[in-house]
C-alpha atoms as a PDB file:
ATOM      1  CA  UNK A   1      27.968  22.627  16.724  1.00  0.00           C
ATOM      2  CA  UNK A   2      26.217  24.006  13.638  1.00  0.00           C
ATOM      3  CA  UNK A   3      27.792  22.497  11.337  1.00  0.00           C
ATOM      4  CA  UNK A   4      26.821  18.738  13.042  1.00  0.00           C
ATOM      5  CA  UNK A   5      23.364  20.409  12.810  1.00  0.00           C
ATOM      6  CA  UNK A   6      23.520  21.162   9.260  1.00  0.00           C
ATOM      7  CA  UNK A   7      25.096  17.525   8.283  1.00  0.00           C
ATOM      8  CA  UNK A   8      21.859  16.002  10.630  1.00  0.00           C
ATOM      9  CA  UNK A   9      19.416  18.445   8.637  1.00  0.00           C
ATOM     10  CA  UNK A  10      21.545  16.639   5.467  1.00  0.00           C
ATOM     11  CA  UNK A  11      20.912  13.437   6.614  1.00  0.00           C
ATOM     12  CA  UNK A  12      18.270  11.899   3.682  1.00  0.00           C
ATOM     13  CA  UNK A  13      15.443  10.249   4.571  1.00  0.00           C
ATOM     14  CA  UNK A  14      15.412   6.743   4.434  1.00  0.00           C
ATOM     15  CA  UNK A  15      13.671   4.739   1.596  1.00  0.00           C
ATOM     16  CA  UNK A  16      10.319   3.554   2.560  1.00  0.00           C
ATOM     17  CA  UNK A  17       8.164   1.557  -0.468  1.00  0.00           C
ATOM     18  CA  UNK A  18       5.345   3.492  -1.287  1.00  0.00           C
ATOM     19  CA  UNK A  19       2.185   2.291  -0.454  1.00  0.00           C
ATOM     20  CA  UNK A  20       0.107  -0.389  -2.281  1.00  0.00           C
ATOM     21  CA  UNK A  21      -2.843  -1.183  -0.526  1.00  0.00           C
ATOM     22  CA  UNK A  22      -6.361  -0.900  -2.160  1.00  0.00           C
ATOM     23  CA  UNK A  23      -7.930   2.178  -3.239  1.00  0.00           C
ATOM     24  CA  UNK A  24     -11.181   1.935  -0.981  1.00  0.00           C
ATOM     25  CA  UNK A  25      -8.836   1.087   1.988  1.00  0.00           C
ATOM     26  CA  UNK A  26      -6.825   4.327   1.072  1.00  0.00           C
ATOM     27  CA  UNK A  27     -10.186   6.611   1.541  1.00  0.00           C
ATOM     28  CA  UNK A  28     -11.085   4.686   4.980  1.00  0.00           C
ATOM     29  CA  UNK A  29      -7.413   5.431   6.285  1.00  0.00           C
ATOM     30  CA  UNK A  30      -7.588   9.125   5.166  1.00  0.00           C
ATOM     31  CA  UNK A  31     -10.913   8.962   6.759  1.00  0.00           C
ATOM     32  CA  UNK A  32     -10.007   7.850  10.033  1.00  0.00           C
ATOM     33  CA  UNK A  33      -6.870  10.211  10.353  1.00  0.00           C
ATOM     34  CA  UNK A  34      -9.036  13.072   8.746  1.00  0.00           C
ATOM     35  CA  UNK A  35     -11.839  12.378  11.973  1.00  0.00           C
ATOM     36  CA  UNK A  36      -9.589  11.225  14.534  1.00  0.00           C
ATOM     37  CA  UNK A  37      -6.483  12.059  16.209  1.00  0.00           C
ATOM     38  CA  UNK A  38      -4.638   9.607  18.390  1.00  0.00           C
ATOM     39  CA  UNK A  39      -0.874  10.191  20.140  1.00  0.00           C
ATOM     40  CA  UNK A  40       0.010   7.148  18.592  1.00  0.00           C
ATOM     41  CA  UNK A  41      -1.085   5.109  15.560  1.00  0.00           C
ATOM     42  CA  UNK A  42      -0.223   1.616  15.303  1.00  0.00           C
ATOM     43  CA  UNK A  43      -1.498  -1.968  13.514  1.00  0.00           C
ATOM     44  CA  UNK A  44      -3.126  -2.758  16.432  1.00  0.00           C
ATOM     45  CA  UNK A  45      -5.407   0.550  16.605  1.00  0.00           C
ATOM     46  CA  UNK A  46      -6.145  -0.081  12.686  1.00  0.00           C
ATOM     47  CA  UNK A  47      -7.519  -3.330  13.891  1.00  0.00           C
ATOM     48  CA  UNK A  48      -9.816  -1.653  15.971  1.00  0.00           C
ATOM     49  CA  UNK A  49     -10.953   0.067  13.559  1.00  0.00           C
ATOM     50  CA  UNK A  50     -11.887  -3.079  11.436  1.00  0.00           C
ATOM     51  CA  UNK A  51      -8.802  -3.216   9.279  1.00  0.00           C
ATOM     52  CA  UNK A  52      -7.855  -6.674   8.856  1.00  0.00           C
ATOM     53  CA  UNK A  53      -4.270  -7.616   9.965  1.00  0.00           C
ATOM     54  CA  UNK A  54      -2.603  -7.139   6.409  1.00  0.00           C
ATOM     55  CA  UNK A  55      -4.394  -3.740   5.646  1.00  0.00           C
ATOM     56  CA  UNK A  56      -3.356  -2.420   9.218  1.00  0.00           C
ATOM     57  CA  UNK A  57      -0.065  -2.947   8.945  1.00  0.00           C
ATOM     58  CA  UNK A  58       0.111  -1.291   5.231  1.00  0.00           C
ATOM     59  CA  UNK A  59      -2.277   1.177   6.819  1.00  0.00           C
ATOM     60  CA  UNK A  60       0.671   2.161   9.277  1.00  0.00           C
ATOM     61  CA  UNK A  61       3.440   1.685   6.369  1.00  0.00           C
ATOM     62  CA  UNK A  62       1.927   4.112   4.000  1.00  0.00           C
ATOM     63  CA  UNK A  63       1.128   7.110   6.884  1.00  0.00           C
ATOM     64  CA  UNK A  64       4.898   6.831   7.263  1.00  0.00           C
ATOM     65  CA  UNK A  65       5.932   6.846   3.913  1.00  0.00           C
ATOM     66  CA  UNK A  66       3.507  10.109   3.991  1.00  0.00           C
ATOM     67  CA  UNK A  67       5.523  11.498   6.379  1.00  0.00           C
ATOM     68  CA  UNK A  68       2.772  12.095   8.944  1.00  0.00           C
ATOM     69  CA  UNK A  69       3.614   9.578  10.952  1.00  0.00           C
ATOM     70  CA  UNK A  70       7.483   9.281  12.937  1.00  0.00           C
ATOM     71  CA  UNK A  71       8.621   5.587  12.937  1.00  0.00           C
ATOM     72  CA  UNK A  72       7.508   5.101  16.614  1.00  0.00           C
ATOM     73  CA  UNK A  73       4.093   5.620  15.330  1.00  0.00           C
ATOM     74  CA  UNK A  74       4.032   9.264  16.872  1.00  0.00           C
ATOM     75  CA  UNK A  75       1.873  11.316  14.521  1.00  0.00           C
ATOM     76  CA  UNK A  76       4.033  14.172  12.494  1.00  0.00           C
ATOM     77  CA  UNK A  77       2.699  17.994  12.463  1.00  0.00           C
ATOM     78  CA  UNK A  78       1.717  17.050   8.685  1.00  0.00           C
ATOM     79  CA  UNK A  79      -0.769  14.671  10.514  1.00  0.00           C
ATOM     80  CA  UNK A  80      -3.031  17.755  11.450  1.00  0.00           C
ATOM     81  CA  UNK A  81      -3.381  19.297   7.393  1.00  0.00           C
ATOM     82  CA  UNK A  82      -5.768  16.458   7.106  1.00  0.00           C
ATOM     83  CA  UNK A  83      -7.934  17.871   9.564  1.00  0.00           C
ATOM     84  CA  UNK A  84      -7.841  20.968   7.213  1.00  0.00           C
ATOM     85  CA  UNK A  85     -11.474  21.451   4.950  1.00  0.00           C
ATOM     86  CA  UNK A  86     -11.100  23.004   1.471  1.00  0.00           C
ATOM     87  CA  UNK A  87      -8.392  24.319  -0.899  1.00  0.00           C
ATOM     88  CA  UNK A  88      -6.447  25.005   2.359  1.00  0.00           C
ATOM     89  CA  UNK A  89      -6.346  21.032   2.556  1.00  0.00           C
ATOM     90  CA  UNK A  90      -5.580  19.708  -0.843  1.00  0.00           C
ATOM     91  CA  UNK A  91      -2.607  22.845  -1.034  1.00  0.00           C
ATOM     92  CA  UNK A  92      -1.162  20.710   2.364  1.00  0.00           C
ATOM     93  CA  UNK A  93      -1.944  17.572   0.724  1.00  0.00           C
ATOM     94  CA  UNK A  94      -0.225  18.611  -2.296  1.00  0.00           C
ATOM     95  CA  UNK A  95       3.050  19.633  -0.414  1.00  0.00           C
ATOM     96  CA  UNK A  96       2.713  16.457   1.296  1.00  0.00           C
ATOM     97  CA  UNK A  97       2.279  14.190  -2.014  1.00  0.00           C
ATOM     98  CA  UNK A  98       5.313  15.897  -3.798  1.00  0.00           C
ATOM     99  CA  UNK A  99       7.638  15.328  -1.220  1.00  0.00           C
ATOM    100  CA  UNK A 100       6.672  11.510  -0.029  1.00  0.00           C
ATOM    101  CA  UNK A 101       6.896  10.606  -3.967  1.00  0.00           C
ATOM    102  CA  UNK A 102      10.128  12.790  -4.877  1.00  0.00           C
ATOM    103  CA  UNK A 103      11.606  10.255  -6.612  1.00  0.00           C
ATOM    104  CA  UNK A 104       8.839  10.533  -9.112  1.00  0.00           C
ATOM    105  CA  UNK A 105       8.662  14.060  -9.415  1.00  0.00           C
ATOM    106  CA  UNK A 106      12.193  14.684  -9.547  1.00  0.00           C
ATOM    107  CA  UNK A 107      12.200  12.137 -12.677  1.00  0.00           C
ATOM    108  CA  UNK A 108       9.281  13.133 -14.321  1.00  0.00           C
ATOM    109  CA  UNK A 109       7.164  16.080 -14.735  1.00  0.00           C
ATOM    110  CA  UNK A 110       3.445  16.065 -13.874  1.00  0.00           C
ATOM    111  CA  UNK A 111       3.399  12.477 -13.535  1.00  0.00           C
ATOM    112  CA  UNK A 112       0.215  12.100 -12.407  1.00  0.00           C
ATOM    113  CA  UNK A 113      -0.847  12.578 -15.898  1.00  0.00           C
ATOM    114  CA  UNK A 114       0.982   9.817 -17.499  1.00  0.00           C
ATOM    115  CA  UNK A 115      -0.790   7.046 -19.248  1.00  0.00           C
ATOM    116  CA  UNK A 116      -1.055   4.427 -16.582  1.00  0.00           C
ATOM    117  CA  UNK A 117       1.343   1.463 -18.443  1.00  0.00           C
ATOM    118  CA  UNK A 118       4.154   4.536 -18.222  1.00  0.00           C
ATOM    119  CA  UNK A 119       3.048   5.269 -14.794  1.00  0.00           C
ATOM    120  CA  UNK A 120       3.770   1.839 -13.797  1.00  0.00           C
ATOM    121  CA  UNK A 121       6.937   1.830 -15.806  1.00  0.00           C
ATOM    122  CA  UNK A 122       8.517   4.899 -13.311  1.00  0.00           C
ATOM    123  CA  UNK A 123       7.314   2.958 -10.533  1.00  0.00           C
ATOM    124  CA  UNK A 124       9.316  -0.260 -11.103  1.00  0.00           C
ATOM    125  CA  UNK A 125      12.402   1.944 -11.961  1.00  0.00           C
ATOM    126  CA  UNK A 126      11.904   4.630  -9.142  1.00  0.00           C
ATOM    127  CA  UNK A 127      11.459   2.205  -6.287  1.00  0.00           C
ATOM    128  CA  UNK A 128      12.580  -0.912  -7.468  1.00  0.00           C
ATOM    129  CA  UNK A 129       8.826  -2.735  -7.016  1.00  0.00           C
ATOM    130  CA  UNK A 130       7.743  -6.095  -8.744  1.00  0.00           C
ATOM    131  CA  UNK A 131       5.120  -4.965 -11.445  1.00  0.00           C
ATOM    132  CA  UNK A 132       2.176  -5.928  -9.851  1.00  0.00           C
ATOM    133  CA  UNK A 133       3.239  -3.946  -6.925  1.00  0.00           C
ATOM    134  CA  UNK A 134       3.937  -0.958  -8.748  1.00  0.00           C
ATOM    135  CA  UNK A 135       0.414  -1.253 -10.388  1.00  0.00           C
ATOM    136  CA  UNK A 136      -0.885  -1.645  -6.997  1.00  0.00           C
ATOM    137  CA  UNK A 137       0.929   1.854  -5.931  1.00  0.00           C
ATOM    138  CA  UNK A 138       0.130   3.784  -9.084  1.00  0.00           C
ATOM    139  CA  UNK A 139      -3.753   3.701  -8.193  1.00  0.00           C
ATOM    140  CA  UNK A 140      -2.843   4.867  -4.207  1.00  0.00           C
ATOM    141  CA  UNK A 141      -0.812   7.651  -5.878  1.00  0.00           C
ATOM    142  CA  UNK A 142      -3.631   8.781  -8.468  1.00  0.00           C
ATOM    143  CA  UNK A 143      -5.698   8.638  -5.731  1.00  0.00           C
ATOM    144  CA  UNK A 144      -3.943  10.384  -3.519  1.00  0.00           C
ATOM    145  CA  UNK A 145      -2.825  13.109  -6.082  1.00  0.00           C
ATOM    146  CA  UNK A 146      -7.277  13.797  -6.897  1.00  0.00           C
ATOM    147  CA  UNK A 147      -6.692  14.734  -2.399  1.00  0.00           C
ATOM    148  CA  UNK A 148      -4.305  17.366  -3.366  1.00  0.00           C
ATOM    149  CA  UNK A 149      -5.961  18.592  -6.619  1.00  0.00           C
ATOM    150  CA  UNK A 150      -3.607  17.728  -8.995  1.00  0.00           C
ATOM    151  CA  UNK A 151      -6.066  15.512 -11.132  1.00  0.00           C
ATOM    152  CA  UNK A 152      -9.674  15.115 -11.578  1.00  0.00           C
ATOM    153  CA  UNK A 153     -11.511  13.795  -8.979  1.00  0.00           C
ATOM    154  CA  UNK A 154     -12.759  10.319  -9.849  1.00  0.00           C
ATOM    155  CA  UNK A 155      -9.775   8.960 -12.099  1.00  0.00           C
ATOM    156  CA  UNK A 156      -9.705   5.948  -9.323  1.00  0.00           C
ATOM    157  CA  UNK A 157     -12.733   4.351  -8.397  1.00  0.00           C
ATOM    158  CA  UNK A 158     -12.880   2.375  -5.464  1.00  0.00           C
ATOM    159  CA  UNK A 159     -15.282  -0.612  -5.402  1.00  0.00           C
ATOM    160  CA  UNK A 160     -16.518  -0.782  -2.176  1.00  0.00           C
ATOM    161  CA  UNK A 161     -20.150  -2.323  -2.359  1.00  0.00           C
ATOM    162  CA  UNK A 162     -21.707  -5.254  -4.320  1.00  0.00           C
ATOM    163  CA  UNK A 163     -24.655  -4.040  -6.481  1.00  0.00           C
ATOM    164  CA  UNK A 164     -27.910  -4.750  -5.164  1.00  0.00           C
ATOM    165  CA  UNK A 165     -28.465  -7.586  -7.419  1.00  0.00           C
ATOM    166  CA  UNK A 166     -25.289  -9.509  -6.852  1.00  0.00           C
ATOM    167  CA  UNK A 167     -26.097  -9.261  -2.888  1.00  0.00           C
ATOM    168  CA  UNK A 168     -30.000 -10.921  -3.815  1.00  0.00           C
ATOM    169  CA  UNK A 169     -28.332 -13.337  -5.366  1.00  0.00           C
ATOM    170  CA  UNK A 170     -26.000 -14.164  -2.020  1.00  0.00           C
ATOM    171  CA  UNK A 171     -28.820 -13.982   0.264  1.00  0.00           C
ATOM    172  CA  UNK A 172     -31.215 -16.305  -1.462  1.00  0.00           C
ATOM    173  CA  UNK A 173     -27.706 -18.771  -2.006  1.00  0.00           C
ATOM    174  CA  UNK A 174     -28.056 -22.144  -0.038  1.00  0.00           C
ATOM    175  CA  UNK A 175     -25.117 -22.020   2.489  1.00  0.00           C
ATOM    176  CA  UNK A 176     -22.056 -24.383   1.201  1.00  0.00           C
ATOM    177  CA  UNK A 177     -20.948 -26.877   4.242  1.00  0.00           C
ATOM    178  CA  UNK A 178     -17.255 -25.903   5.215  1.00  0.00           C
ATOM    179  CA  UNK A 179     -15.478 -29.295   4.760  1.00  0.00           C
ATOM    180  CA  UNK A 180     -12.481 -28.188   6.173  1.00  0.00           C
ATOM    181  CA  UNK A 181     -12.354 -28.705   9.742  1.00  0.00           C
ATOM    182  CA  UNK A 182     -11.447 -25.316  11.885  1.00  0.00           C
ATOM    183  CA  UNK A 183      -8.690 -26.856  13.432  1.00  0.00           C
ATOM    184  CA  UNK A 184      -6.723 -27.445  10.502  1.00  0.00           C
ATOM    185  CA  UNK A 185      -7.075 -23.739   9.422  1.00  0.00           C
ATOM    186  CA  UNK A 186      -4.343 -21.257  11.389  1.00  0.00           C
ATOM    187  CA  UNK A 187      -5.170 -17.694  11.589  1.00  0.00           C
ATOM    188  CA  UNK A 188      -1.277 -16.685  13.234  1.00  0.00           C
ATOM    189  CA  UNK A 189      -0.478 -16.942   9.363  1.00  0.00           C
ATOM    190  CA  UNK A 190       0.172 -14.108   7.018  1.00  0.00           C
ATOM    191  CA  UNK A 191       0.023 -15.245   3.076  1.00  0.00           C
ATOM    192  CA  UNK A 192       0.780 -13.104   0.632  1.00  0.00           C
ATOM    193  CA  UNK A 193       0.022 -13.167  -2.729  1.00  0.00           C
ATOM    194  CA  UNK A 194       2.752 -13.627  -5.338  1.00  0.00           C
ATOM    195  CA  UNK A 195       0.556 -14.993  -8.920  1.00  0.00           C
ATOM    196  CA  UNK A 196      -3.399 -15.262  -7.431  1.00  0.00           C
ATOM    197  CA  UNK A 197      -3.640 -18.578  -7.493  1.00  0.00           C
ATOM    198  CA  UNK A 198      -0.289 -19.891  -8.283  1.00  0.00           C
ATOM    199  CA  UNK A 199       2.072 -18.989  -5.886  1.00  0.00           C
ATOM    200  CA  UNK A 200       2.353 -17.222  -2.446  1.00  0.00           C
ATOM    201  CA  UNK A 201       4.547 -16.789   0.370  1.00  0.00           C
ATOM    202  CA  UNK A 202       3.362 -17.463   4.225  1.00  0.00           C
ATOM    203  CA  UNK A 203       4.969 -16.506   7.186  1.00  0.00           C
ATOM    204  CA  UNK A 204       4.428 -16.210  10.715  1.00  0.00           C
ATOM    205  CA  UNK A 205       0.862 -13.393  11.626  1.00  0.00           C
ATOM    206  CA  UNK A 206       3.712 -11.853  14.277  1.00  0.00           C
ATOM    207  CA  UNK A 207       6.662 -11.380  12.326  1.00  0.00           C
ATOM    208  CA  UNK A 208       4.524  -9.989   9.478  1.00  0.00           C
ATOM    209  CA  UNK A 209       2.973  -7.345  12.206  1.00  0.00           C
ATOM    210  CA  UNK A 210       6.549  -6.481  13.760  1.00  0.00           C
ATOM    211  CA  UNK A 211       7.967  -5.822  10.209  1.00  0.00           C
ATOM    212  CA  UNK A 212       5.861  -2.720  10.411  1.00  0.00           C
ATOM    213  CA  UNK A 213       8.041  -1.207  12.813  1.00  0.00           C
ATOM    214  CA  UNK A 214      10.835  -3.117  12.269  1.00  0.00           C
ATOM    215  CA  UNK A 215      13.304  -1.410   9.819  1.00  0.00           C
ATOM    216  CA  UNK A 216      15.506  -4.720   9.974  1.00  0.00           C
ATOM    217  CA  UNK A 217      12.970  -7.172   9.645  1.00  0.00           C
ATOM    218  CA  UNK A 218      10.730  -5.053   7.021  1.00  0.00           C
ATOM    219  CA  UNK A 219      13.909  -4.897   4.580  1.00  0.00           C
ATOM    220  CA  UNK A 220      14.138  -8.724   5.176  1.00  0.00           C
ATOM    221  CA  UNK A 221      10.268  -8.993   4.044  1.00  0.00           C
ATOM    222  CA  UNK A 222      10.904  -7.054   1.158  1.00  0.00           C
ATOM    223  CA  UNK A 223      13.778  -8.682   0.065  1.00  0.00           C
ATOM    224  CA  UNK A 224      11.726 -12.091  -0.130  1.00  0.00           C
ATOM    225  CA  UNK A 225       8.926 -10.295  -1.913  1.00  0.00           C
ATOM    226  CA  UNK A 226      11.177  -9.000  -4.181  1.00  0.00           C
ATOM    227  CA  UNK A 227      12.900 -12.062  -4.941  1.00  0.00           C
ATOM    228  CA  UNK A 228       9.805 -14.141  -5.130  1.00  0.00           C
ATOM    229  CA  UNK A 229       7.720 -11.988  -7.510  1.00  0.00           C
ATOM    230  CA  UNK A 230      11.339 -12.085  -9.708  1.00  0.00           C
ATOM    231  CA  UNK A 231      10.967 -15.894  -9.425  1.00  0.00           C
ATOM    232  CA  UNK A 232       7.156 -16.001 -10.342  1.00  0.00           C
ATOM    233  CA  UNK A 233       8.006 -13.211 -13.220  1.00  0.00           C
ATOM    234  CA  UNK A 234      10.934 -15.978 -15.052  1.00  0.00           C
ATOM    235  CA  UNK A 235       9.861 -18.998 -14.167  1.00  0.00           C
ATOM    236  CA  UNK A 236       5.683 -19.287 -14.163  1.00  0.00           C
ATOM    237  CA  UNK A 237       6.188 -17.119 -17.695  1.00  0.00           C
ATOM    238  CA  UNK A 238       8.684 -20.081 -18.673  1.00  0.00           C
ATOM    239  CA  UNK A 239       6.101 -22.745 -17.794  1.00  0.00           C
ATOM    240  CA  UNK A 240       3.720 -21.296 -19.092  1.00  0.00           C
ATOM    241  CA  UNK A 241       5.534 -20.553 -22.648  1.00  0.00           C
ATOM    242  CA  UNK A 242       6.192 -24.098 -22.680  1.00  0.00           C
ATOM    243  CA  UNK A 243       2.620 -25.802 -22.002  1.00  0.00           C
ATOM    244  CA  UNK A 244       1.333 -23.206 -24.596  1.00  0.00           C
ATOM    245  CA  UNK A 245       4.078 -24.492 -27.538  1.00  0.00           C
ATOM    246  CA  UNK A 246       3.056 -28.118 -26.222  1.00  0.00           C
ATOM    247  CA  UNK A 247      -0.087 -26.752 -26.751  1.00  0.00           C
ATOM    248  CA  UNK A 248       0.124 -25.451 -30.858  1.00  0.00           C
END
């Protein structure tokens, strides 16, 4: 009987992709779990909370790759150092950092402090991410390594609000008629992003939502991602190499 305990203690966690949403959606998530303390988190609480549907459901991917969240959504004991105020917090938040980014620290000492191309580099290699993902993820994790003191506060900034000018300007803007009728536009749809304005992937709002908690489904997701942003990588470089020697 102890040793089956011992080879379940053994058992590794599984690989979850560290988190890539944006910075200022980071700070309202740590927020919300800092202030508030449910039995259960999900997408749909998130939503609530005025997370759109894509943010939610990275909202809910990154607490678990935190570990302070089980995958049913049940909130870990590590969900509680967040509720902790001063050095006691960012020591938890430390311990909690180091462990959900191993990988990284195993491979590379102090990387918080590496210049942010290398940064980027150990990202792609460490978790097998698409480089704008991993660009995406090394901001969460220099953010989330100023919460456990292990770099200067304000390396990340998150922009949050328009400057006063810029929201004048949109205020005293005519209105532009929508000439798309409503019914043509579906909001069930996810789209994701592959190259802004080049390429993207859409699938169905509900399977996006379920891949969450899905371990099955989310691998599938990822798998696409993975293979698209490859595809966008080779071939929309390729095109574009050849309209710029058409070009000279």
């Amino acid at each position: 009987m102890k040793n089956e305990n011992n080879k379940e203690q053994e058992t590794p966690r599984k690989q979850i992709t560290p988190p890539y949403l944006s910075v200022a959606k980071l700070e309202e998530l740590i927020d919300l779990i800092s202030n508030r303390n449910y039995a259960t988190f999900s997408a749909e609480i998130f939503r609530k909370q005025g997370f759109n549907g894509t943010d939610a459901t990275w909202s809910v991917s990154a607490l678990k790759f935190l570990g302070v969240l089980n995958d049913n959504g049940t909130p870990t004991p590590l969900m509680a150092k967040f509720r902790l105020l001063g050095d006691a917090r960012k020591i938890e938040i430390e311990k909690i950092v180091k462990d959900a980014y191993r990988l990284l620290f195993q491979a590379i000492t102090e990387p918080q402090n590496l210049p942010s191309d290398k940064l980027v580099n150990e990202f792609v290699v460490q978790y097998d991410m698409s480089r704008s993902l991993a660009e995406s993820a090394a901001r969460i994790f220099i953010k989330l390594s100023e919460l456990a003191g292990l770099k200067v506060s304000g390396t990340t900034i998150a922009k949050t609000k328009k400057p006063k000018v810029v929201k004048k300007l949109l205020k005293d803007s005519k209105p532009i008629k929508q000439s798309i009728s409503s019914e043509t536009v579906n909001l069930e749809e996810h789209t994701h992003p592959i190259v802004k304005g080049k390429m993207s992937i859409t699938i169905p709002e509900e399977l996006y939502l379920r891949s969450a908690t899905d371990d099955d489904l989310n691998n599938a997701w990822r798998a696409i991602l993975k293979t698209a942003h490859k595809f966008a990588e080779t071939y929309l470089k390729e095109a574009h190499d050849t309209q710029a020697d058409k070009d000279s």
